[in-house]
Protein backbone atom coordinates (compact mmCIF):
# COMPACT_ATOMS: atom_id res chain seq x y z
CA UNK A 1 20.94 91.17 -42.12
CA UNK A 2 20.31 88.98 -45.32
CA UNK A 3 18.34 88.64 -48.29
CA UNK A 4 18.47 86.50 -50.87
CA UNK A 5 15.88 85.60 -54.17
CA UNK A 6 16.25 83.35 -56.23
CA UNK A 7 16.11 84.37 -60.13
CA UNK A 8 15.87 81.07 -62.15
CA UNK A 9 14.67 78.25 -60.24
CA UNK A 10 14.47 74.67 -62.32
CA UNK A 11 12.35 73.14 -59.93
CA UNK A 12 9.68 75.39 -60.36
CA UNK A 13 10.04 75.22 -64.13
CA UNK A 14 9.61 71.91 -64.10
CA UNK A 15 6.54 71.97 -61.22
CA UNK A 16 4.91 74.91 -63.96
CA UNK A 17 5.19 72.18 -66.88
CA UNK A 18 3.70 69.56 -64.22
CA UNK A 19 1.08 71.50 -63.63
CA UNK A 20 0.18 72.90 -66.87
CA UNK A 21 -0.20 68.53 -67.76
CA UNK A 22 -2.28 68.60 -64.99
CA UNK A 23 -4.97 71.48 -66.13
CA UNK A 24 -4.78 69.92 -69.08
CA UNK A 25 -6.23 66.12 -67.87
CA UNK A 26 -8.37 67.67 -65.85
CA UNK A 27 -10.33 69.93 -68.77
CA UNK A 28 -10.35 65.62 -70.71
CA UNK A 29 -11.77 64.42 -67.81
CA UNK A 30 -14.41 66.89 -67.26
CA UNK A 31 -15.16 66.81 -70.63
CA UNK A 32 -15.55 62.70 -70.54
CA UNK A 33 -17.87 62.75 -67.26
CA UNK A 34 -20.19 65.79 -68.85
CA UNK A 35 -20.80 63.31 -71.50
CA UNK A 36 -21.49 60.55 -69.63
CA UNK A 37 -23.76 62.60 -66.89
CA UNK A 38 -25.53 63.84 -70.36
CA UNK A 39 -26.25 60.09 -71.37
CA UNK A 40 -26.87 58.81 -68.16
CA UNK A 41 -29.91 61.86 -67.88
CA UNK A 42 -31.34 61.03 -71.43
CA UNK A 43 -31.75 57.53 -70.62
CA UNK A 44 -33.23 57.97 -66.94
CA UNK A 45 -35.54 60.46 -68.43
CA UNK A 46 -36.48 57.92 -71.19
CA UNK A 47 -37.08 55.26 -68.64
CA UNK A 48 -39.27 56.86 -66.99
CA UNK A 49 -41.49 58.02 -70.29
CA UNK A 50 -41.71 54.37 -70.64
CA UNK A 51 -42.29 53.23 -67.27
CA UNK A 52 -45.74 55.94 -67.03
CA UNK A 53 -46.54 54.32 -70.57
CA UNK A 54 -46.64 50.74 -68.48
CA UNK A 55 -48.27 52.63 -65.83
CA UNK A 56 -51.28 53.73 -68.02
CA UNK A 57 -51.75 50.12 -69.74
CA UNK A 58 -51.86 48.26 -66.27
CA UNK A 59 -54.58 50.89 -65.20
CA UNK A 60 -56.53 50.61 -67.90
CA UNK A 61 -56.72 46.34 -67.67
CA UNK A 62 -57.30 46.65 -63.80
CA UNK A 63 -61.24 47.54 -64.46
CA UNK A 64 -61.37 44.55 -67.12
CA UNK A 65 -60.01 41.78 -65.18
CA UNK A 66 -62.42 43.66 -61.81
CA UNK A 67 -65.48 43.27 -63.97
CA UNK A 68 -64.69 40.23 -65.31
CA UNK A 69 -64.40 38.67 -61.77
CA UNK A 70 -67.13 39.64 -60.57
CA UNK A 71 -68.85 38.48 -63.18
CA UNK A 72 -67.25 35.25 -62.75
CA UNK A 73 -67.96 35.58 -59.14
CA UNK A 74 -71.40 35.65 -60.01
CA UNK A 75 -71.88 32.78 -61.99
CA UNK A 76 -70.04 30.34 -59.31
CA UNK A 77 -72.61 31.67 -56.51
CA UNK A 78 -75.25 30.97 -59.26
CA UNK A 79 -73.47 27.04 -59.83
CA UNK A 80 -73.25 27.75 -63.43
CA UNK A 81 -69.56 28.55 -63.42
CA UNK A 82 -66.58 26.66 -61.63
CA UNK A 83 -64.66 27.59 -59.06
CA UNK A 84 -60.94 27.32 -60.75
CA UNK A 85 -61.99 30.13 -63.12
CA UNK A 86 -62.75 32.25 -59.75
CA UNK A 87 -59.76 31.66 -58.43
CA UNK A 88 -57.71 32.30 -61.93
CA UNK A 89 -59.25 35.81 -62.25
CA UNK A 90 -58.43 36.23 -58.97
CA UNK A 91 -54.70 35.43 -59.38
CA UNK A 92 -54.08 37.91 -63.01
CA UNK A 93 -56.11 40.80 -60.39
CA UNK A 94 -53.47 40.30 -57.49
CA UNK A 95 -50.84 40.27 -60.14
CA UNK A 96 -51.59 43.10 -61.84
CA UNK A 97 -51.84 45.23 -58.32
CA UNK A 98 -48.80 44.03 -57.67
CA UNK A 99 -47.05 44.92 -61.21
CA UNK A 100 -49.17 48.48 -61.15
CA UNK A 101 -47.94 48.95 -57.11
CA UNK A 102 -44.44 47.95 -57.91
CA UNK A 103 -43.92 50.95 -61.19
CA UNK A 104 -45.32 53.18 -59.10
CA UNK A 105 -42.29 52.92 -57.00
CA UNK A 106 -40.29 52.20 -59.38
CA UNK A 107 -41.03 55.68 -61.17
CA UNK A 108 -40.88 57.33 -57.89
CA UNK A 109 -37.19 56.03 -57.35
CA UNK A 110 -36.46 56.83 -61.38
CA UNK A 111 -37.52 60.40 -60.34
CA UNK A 112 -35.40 60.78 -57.62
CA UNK A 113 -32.60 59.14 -59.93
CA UNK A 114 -33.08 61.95 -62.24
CA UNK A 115 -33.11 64.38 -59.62
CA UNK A 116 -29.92 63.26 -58.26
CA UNK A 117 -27.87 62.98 -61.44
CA UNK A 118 -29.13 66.43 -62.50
CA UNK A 119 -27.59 67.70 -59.11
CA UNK A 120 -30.69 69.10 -58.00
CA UNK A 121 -31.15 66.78 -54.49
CA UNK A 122 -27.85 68.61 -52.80
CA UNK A 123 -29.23 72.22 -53.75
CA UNK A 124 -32.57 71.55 -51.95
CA UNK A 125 -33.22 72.54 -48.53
CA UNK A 126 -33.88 69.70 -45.83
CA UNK A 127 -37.35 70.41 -45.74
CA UNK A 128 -37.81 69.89 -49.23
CA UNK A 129 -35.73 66.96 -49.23
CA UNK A 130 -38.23 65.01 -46.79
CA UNK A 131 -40.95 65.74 -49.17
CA UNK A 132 -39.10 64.54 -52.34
CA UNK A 133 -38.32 61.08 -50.60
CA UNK A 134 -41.85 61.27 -48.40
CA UNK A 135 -43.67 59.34 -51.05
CA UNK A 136 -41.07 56.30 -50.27
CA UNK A 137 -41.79 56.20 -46.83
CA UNK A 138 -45.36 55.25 -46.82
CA UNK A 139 -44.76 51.39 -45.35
CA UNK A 140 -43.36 49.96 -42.73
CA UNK A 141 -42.07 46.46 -42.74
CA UNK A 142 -42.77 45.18 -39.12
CA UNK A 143 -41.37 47.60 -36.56
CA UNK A 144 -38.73 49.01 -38.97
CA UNK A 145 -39.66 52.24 -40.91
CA UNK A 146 -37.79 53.57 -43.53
CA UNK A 147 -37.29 56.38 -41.74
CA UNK A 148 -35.62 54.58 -39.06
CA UNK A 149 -33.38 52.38 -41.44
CA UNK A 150 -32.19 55.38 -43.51
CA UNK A 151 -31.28 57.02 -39.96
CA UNK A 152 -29.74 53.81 -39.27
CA UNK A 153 -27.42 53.51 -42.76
CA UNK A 154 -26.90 57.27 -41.89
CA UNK A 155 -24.99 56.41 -38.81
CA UNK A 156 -23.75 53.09 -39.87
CA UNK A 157 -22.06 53.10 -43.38
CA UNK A 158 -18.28 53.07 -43.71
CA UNK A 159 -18.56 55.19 -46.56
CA UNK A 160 -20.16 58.18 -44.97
CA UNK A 161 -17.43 57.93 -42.17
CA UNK A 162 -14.66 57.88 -44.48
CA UNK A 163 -16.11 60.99 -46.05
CA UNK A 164 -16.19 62.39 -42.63
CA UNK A 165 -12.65 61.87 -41.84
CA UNK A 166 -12.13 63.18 -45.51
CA UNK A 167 -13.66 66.23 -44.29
CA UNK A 168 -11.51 66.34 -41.28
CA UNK A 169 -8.56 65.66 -42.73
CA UNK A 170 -9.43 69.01 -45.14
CA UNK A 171 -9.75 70.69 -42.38
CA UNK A 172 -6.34 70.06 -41.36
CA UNK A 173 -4.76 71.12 -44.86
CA UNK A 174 -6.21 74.30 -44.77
CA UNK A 175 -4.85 74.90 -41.33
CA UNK A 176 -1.51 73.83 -42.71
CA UNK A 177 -1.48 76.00 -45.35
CA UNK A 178 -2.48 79.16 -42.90
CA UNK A 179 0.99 78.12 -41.00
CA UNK A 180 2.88 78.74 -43.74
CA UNK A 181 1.93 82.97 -43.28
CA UNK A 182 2.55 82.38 -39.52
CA UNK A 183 6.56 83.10 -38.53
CA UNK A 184 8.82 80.37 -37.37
CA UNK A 185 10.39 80.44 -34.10
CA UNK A 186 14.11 78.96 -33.61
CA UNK A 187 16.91 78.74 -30.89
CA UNK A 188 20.38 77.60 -30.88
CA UNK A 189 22.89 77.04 -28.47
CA UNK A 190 26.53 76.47 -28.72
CA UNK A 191 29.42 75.10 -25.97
CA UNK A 192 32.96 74.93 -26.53
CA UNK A 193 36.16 74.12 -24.58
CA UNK A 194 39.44 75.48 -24.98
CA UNK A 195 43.31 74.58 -23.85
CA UNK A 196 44.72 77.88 -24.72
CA UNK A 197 45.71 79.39 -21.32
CA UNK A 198 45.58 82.73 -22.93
CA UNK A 199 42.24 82.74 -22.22
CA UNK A 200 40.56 83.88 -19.06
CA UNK A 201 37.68 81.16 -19.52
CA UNK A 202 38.32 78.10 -21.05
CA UNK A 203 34.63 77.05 -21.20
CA UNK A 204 32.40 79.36 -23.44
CA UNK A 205 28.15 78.64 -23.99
CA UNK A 206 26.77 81.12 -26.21
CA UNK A 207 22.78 80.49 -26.35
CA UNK A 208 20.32 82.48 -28.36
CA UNK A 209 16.71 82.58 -30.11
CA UNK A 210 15.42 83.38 -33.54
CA UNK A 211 12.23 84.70 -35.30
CA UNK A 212 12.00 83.84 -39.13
CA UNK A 213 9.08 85.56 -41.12
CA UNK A 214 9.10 84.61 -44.74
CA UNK A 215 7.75 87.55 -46.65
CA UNK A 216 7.35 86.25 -50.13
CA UNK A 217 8.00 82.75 -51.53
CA UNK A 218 6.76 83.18 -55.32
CA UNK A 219 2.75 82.89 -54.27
CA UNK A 220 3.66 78.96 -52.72
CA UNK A 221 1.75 80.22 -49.86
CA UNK A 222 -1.36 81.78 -51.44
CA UNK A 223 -1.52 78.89 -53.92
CA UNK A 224 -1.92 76.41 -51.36
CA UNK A 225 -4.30 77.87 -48.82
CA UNK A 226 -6.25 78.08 -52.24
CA UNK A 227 -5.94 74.69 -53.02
CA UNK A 228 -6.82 73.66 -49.19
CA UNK A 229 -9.99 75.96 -49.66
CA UNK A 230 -11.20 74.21 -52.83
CA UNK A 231 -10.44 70.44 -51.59
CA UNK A 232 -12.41 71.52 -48.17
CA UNK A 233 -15.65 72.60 -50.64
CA UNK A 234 -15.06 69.61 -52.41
CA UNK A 235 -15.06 66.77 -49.98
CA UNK A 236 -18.44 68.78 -48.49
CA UNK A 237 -19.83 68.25 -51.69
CA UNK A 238 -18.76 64.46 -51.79
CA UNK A 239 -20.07 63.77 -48.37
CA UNK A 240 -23.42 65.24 -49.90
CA UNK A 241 -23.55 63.22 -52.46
CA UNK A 242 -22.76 60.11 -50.97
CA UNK A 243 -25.52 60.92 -48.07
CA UNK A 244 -27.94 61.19 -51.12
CA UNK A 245 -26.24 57.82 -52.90
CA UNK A 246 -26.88 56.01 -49.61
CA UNK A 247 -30.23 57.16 -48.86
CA UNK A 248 -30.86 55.88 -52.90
CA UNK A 249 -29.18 52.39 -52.07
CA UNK A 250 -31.58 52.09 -48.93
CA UNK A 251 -34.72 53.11 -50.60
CA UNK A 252 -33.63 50.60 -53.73
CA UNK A 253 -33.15 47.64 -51.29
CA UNK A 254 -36.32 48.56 -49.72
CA UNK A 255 -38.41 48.60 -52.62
CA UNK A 256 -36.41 44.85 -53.67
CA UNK A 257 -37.53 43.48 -50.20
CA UNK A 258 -40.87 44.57 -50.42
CA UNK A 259 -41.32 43.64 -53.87
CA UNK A 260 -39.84 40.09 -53.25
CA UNK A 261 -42.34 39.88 -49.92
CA UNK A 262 -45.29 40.55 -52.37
CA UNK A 263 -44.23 38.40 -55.02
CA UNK A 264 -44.19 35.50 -52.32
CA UNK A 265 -47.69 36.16 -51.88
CA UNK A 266 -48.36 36.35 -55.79
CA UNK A 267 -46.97 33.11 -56.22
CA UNK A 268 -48.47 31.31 -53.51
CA UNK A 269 -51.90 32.24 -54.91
CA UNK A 270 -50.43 30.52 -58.42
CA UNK A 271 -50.13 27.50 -56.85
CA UNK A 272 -53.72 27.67 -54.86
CA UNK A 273 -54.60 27.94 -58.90
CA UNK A 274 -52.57 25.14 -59.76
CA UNK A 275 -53.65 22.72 -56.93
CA UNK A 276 -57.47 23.74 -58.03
CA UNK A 277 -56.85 23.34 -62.02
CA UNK A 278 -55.20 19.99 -61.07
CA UNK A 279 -58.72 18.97 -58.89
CA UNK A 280 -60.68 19.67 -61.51
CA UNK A 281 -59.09 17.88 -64.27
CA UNK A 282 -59.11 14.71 -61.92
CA UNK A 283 -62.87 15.46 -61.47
CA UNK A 284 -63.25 15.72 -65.00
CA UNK A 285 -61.21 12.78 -65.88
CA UNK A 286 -63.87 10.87 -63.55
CA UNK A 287 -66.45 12.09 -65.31
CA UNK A 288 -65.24 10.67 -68.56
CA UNK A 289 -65.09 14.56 -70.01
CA UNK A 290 -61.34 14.59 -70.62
CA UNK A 291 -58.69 12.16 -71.74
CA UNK A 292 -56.15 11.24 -69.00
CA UNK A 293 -53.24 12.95 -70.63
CA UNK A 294 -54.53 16.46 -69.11
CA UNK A 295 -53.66 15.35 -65.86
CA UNK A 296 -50.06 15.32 -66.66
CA UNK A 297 -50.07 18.64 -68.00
CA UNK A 298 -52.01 20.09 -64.79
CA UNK A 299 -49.37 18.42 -62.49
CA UNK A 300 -47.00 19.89 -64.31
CA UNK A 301 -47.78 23.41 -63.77
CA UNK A 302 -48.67 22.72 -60.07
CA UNK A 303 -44.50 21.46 -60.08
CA UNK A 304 -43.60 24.76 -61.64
CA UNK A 305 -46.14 26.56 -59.31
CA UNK A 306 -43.78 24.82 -56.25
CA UNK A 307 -40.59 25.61 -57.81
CA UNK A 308 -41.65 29.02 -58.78
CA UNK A 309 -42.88 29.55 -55.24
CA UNK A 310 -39.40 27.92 -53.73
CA UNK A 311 -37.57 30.25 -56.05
CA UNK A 312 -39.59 33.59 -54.52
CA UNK A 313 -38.64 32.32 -51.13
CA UNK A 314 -34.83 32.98 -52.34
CA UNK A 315 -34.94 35.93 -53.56
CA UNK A 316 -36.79 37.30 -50.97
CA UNK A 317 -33.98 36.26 -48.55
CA UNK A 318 -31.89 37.39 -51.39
CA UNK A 319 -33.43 40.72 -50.93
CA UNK A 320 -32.63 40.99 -46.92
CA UNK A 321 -29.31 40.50 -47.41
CA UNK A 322 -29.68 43.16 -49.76
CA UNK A 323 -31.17 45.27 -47.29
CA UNK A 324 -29.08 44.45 -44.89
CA UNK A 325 -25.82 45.76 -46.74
CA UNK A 326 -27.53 48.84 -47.87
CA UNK A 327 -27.90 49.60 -43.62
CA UNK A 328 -24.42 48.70 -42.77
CA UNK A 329 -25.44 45.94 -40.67
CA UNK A 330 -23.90 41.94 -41.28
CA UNK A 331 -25.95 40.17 -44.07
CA UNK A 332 -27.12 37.23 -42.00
CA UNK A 333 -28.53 39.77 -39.32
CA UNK A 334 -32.33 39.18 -38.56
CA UNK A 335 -32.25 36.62 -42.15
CA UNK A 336 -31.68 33.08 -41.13
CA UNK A 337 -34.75 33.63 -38.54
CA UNK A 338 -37.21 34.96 -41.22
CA UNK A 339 -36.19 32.22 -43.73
CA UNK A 340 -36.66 29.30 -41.33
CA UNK A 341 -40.41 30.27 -40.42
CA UNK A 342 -41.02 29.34 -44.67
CA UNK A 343 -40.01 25.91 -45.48
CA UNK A 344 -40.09 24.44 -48.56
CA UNK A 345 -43.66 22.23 -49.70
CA UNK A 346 -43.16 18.85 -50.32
CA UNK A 347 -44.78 17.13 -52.94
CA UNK A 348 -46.73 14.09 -52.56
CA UNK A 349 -45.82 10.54 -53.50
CA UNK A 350 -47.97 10.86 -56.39
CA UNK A 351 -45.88 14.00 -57.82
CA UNK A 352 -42.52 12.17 -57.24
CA UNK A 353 -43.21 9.24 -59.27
CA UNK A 354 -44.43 12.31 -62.37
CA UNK A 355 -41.43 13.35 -61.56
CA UNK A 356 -39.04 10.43 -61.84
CA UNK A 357 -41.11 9.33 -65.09
């Protein structure tokens, strides 16, 4: 039989002061990140006071700009009003649906923000989950839902399987640290060959097997089955939040596509306005009602109504290859196809000589 313990170790003296350091950066950096969580609340939950402040002035013009276009409405059935004003109220009523449509996402998304940064979105059940992010969920775009694309960056992003084989891998260290309670098993064998003809056998083999338990080893074990059992909780809790960080990034890209896809539409009604207002100032011009220096101003907005329009077309595609990143999928995938079907207008011969002079 032996025993042995060790009284004064300097290894572990030095490993205490190691870790003592360690406690001691990781109280600073707790301390840094509640601060910056605090901040990063305050402001969310400003944002969003200000955003339903928007919200309330673009519901209150809607009505305005309604009665006011019918009333111009009226007038051009009548023939006592023209046509480009029809068209103008027209164009301020699409685009303040569009900016009223677009915060009402947008505050949605700032809500769920909040939610998320408050730590609130991992303590809810599933249930309750689908009926915080419902409200997002309301369009499709073609035959992909939301539903289906957050399913889709669900299965799809690196991230999420990295946090699975974090998880894993967690799994692992815990059962590591249960084998060091489990007892070792050894065996040992030994030959030897001697010349001395004293002996009745010159060859000798002496085999045999060993059990080792080790009964205490200053807490080492204890301490790190501990350790495994907090780095398992926390890598569940990382996979969590990066579920609800991806689902975020989806909805966010989602919101940018659409919004681009209706701002295309916005500005193509701009430059139905511009083409009109540019019409009518020839007509006028005719008539001898304006001087000819109008014209140039019309045809300029109609050139910023192209570029303007040429520019939405970008960031739209801008926007898919947003999308597309947020799913996991390659950027050009499904892109170059949509982009193609828009090319850009091309002005007339007229508009190129403006533009030259």
């Amino acid at each position: 039989y032996q025993f042995q313990q060790a009284i004064f170790a300097p290894q572990a003296y030095y490993a205490y002061r190691l870790q003592r350091n360690q406690e001691e950066l990781k109280k600073l950096l707790l301390e840094l990140h509640k601060r910056f969580l605090s901040l990063g609340v305050a402001q969310q939950f400003i944002q969003i006071l200000m955003d339903q402040h928007r919200l309330q002035i673009l519901q209150g013009q809607q009505p305005v700009l309604e009665a006011r276009h019918r009333e111009i409405s009226q007038e051009v059935k009548a023939g006592s009003g023209l046509k480009v004003n029809a068209l103008e109220y027209e164009y301020l009523l699409a685009a303040n649906a569009f900016q009223t449509a677009e915060l009402r996402r947008r505050i949605r998304l700032e809500k769920l923000e909040l939610m998320r940064l408050m730590g609130l979105v991992g303590t809810l059940e599933v249930a309750d989950r689908l009926q915080l992010i419902a409200p997002n969920l309301q369009h499709n775009d073609g035959d992909e839902s939301t539903e289906n694309l957050i399913l889709e960056a669900l299965k799809s992003r690196l991230e999420l399987k990295v946090a699975d084989l974090g998880t894993q891998q967690s799994e692992e260290q815990i059962r590591l640290a249960l084998s060091g309670f489990l007892p070792r098993i050894g065996v040992q064998g030994i030959y030897s060959r001697s010349s001395n003809s004293f002996l009745r056998y010159a060859d000798n083999l002496l085999l045999g097997a060993g059990l080792f338990l080790s009964v205490f080893e200053g807490f080492r074990s204890i301490t790190e089955y501990r350790q495994a059992l907090r780095m398992r909780k926390l890598s569940l809790v990382e996979r969590e939040s990066r579920c609800v960080a991806v689902i975020l990034e989806v909805l966010r890209a989602r919101e940018l596509y659409r919004q681009a896809k209706e701002n295309l539409e916005l500005a193509d009604k701009r430059l139905q306005l511009a083409q009109a207002r540019l019409a009518q100032v020839k007509a006028q011009i005719k008539a001898g009602t304006v001087p000819p220096s109008v014209e140039k101003q019309a045809q300029a907005e109609l050139i910023m109504a192209r570029e303007t329009l040429m520019v939405t077309r970008c960031v739209r595609f801008l926007g898919r290859l947003v999308l597309n990143q947020s799913l996991g999928r390659s950027i050009l995938d499904s892109a170059g196809k949509r982009t193609q079907t828009n090319p850009r207008p091309q002005p007339s011969r007229k508009e190129k000589d403006d533009r030259q002079k």
